[in-house]
PDB file of N, CA and C in Angstrom:
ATOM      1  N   UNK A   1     114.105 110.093  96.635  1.00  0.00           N
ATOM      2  CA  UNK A   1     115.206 110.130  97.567  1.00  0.00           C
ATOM      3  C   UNK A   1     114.716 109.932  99.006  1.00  0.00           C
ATOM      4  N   UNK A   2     113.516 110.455  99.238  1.00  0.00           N
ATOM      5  CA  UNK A   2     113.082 110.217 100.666  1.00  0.00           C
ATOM      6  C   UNK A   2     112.735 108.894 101.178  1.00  0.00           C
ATOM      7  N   UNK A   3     112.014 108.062  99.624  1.00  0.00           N
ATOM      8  CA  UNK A   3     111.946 106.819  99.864  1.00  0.00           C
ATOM      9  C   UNK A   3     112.851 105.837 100.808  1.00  0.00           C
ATOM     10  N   UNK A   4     114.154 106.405  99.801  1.00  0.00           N
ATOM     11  CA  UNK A   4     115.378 105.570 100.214  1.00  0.00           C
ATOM     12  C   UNK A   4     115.956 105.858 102.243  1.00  0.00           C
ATOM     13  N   UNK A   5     115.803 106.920 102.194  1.00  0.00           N
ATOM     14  CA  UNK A   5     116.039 107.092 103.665  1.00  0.00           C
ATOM     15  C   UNK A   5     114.907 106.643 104.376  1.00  0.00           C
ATOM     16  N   UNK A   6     113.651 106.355 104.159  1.00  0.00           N
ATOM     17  CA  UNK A   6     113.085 106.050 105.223  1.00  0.00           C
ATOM     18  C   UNK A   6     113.128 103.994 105.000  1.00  0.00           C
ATOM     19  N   UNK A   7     113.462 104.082 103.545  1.00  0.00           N
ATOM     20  CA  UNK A   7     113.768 102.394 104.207  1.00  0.00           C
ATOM     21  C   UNK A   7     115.326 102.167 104.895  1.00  0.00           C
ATOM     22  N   UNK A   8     116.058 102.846 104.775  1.00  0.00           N
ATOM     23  CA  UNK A   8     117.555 102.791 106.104  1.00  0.00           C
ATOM     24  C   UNK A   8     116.993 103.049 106.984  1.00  0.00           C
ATOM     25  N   UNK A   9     116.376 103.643 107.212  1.00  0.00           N
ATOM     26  CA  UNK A   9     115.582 104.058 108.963  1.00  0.00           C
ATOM     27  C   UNK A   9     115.143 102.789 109.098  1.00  0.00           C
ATOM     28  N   UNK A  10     114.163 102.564 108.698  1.00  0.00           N
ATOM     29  CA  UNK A  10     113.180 101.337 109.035  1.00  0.00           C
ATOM     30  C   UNK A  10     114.137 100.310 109.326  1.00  0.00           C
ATOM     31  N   UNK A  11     115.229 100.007 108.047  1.00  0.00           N
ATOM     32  CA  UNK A  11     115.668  98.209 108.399  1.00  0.00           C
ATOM     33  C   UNK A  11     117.030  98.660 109.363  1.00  0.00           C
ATOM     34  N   UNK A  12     117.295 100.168 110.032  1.00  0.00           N
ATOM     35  CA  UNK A  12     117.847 100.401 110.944  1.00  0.00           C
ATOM     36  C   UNK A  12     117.169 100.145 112.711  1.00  0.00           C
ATOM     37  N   UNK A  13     116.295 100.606 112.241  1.00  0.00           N
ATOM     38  CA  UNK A  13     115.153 100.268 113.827  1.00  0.00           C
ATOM     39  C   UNK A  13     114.812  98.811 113.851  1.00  0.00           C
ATOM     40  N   UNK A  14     114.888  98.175 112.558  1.00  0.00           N
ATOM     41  CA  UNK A  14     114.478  96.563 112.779  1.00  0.00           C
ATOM     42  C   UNK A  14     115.538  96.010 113.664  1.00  0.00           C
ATOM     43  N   UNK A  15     116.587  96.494 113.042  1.00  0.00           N
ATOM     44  CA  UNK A  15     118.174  95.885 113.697  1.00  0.00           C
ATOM     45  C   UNK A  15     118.452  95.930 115.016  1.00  0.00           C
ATOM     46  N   UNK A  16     117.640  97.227 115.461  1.00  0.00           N
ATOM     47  CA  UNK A  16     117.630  97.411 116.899  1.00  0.00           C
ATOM     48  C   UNK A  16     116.714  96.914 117.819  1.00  0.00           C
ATOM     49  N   UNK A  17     115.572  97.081 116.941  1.00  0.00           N
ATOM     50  CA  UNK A  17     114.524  96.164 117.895  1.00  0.00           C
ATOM     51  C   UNK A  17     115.152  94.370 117.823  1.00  0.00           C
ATOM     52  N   UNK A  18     115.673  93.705 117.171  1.00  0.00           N
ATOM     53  CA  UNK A  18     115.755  92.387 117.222  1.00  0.00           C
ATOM     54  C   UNK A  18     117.236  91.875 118.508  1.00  0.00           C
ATOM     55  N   UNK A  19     117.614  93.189 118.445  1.00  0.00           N
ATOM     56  CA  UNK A  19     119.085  92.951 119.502  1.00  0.00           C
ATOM     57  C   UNK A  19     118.529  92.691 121.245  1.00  0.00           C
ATOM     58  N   UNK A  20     119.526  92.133 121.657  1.00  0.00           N
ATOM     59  CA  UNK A  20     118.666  91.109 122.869  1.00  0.00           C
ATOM     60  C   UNK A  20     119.811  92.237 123.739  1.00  0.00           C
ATOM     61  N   UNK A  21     118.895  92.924 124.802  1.00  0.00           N
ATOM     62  CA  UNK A  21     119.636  93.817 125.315  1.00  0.00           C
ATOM     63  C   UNK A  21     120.087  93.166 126.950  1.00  0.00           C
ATOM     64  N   UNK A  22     121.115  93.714 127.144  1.00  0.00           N
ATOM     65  CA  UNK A  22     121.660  92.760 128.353  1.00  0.00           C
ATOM     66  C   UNK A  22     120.985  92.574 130.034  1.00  0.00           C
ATOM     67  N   UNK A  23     119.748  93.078 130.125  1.00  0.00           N
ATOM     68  CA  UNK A  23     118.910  92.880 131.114  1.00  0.00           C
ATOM     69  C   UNK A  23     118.945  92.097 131.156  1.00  0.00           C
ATOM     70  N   UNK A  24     117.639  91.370 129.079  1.00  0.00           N
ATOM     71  CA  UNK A  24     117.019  90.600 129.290  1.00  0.00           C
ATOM     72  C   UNK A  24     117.645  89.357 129.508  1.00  0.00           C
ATOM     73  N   UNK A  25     119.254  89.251 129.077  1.00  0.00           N
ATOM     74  CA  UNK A  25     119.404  88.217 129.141  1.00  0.00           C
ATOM     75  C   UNK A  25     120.433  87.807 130.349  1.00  0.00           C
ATOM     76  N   UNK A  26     120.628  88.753 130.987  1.00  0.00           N
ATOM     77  CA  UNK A  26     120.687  88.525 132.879  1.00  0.00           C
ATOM     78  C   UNK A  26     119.634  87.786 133.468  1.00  0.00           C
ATOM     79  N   UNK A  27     118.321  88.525 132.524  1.00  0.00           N
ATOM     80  CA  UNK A  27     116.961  87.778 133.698  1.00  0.00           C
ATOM     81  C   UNK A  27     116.560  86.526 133.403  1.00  0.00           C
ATOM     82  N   UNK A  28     117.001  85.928 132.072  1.00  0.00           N
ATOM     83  CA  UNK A  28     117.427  84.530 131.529  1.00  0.00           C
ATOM     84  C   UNK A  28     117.829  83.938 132.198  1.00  0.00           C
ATOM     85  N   UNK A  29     119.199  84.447 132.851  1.00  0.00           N
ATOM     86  CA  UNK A  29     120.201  83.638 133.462  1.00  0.00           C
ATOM     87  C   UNK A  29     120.063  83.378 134.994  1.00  0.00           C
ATOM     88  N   UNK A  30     119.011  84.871 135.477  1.00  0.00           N
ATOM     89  CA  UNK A  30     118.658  84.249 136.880  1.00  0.00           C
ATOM     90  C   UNK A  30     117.713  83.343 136.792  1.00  0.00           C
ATOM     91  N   UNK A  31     116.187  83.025 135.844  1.00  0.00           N
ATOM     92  CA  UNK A  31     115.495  82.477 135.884  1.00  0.00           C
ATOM     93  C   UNK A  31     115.755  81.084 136.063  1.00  0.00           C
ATOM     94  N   UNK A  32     117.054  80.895 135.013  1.00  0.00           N
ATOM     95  CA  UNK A  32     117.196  79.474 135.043  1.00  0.00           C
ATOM     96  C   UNK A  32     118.300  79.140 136.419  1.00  0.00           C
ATOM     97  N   UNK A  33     118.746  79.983 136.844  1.00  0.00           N
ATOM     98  CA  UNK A  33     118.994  79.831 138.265  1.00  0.00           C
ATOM     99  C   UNK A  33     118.323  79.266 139.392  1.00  0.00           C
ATOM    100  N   UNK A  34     117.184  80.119 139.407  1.00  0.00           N
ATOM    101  CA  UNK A  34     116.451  79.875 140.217  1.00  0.00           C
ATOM    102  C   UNK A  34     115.698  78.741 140.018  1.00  0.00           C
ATOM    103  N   UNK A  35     115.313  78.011 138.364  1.00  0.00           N
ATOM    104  CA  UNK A  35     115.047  76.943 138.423  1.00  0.00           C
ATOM    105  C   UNK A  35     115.877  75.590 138.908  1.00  0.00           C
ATOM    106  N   UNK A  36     117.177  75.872 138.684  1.00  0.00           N
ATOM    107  CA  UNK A  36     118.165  74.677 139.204  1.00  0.00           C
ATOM    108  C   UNK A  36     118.180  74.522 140.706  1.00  0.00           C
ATOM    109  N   UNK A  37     117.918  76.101 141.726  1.00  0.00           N
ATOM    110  CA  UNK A  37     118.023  75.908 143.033  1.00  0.00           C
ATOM    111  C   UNK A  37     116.508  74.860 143.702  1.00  0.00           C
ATOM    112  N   UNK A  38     115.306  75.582 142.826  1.00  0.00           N
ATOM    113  CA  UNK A  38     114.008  74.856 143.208  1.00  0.00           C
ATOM    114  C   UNK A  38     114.180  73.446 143.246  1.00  0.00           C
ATOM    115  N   UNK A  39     115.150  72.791 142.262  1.00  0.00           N
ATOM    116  CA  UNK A  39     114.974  71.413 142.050  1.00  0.00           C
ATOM    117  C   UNK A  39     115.785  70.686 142.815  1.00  0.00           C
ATOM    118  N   UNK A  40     117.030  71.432 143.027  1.00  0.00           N
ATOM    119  CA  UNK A  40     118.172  71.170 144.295  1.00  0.00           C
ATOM    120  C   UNK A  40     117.055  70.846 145.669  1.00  0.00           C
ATOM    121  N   UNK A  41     116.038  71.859 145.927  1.00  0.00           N
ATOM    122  CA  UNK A  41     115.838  71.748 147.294  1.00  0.00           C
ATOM    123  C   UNK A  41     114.445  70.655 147.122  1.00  0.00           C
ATOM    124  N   UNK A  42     113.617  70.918 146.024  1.00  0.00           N
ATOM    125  CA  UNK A  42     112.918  69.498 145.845  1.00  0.00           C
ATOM    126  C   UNK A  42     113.166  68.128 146.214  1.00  0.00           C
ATOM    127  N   UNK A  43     114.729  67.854 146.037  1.00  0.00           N
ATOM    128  CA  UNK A  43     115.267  66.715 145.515  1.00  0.00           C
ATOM    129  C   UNK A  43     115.983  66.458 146.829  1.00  0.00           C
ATOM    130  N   UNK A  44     116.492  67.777 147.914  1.00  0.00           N
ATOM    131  CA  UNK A  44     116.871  67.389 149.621  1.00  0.00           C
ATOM    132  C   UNK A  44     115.669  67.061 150.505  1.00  0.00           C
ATOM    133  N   UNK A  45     114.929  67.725 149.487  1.00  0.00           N
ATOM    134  CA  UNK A  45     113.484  67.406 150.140  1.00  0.00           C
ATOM    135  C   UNK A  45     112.660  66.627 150.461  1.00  0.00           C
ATOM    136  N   UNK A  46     113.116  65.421 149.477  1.00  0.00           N
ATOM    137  CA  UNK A  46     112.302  64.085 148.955  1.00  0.00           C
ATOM    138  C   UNK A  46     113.878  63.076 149.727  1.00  0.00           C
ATOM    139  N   UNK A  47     114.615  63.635 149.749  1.00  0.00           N
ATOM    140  CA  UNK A  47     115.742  62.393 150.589  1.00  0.00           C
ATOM    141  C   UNK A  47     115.271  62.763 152.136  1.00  0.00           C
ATOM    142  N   UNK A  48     115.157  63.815 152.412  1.00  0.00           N
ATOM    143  CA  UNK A  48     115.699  63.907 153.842  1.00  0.00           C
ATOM    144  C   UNK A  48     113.953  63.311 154.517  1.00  0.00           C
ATOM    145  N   UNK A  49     112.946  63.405 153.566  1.00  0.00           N
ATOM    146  CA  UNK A  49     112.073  62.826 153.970  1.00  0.00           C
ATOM    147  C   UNK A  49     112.136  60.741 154.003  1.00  0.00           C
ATOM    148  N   UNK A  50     112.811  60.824 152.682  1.00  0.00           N
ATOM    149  CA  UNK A  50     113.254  59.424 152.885  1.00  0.00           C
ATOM    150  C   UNK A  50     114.470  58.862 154.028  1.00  0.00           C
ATOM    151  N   UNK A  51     114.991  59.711 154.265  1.00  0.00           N
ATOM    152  CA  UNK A  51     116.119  59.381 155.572  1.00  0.00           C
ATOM    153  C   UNK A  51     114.810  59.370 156.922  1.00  0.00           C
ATOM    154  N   UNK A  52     113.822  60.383 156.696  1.00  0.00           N
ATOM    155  CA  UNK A  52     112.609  59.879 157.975  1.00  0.00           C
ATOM    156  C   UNK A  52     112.194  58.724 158.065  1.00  0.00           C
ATOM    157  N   UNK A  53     112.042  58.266 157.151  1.00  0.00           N
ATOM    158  CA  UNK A  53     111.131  57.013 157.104  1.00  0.00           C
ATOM    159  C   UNK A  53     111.613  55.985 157.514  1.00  0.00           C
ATOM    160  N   UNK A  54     112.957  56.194 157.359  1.00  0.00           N
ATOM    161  CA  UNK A  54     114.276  54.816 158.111  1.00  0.00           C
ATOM    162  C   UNK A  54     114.351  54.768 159.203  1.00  0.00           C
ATOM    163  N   UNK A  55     114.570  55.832 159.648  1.00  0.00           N
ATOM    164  CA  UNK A  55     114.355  56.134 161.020  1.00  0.00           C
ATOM    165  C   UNK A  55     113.563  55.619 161.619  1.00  0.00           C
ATOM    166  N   UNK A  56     114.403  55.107 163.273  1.00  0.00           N
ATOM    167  CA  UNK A  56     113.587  53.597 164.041  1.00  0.00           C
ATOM    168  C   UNK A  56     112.891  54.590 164.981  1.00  0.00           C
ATOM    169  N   UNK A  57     111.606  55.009 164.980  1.00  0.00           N
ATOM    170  CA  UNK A  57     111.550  56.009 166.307  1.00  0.00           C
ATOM    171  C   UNK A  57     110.505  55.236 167.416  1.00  0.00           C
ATOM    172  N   UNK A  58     110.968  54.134 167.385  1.00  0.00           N
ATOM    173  CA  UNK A  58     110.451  53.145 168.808  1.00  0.00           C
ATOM    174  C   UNK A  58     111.793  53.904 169.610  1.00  0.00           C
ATOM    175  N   UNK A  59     110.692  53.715 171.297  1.00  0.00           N
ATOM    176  CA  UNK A  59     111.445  53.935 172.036  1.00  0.00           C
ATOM    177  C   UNK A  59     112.015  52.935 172.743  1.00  0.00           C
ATOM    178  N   UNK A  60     113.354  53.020 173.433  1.00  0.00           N
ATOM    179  CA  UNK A  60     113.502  51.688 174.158  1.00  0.00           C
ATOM    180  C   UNK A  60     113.602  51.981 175.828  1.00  0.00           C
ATOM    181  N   UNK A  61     113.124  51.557 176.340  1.00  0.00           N
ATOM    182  CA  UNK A  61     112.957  51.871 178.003  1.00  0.00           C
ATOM    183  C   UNK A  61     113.467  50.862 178.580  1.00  0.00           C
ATOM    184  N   UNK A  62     114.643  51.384 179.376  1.00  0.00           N
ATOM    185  CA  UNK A  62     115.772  50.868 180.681  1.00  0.00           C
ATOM    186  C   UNK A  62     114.931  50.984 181.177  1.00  0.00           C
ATOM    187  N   UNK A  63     114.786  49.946 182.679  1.00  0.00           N
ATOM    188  CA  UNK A  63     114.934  49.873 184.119  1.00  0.00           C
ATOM    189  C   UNK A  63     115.463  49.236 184.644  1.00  0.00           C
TER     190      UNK A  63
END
């Protein structure tokens, strides 16, 4: 009889250890957050350097 209760225990604690508790999967959701913002600013990063390069920066001098 004791057998039997300690395998309900056991494939009771399995059940619990395999459940994805709602931290972890907040910190999922910022991670991949924060990966979409990195690539956002990568990607203003690489234009606004290409908007430099167009840029005429001769000067022109009136007299």
């Amino acid at each position: 009889m004791r057998g039997i209760v300690y395998v309900f225990v056991l494939a009771g604690l399995f059940c619990l250890a395999s459940c994805d508790r709602p931290g972890e999967e907040r910190a999922e959701e910022l991670d991949e957050r924060a990966e979409e913002l990195t690539d956002e600013a990568e990607e203003r990063t690489d234009k606004m350097d290409e908007l430099e390069d167009e840029i005429d920066t001769t000067a022109v001098i009136v007299e």
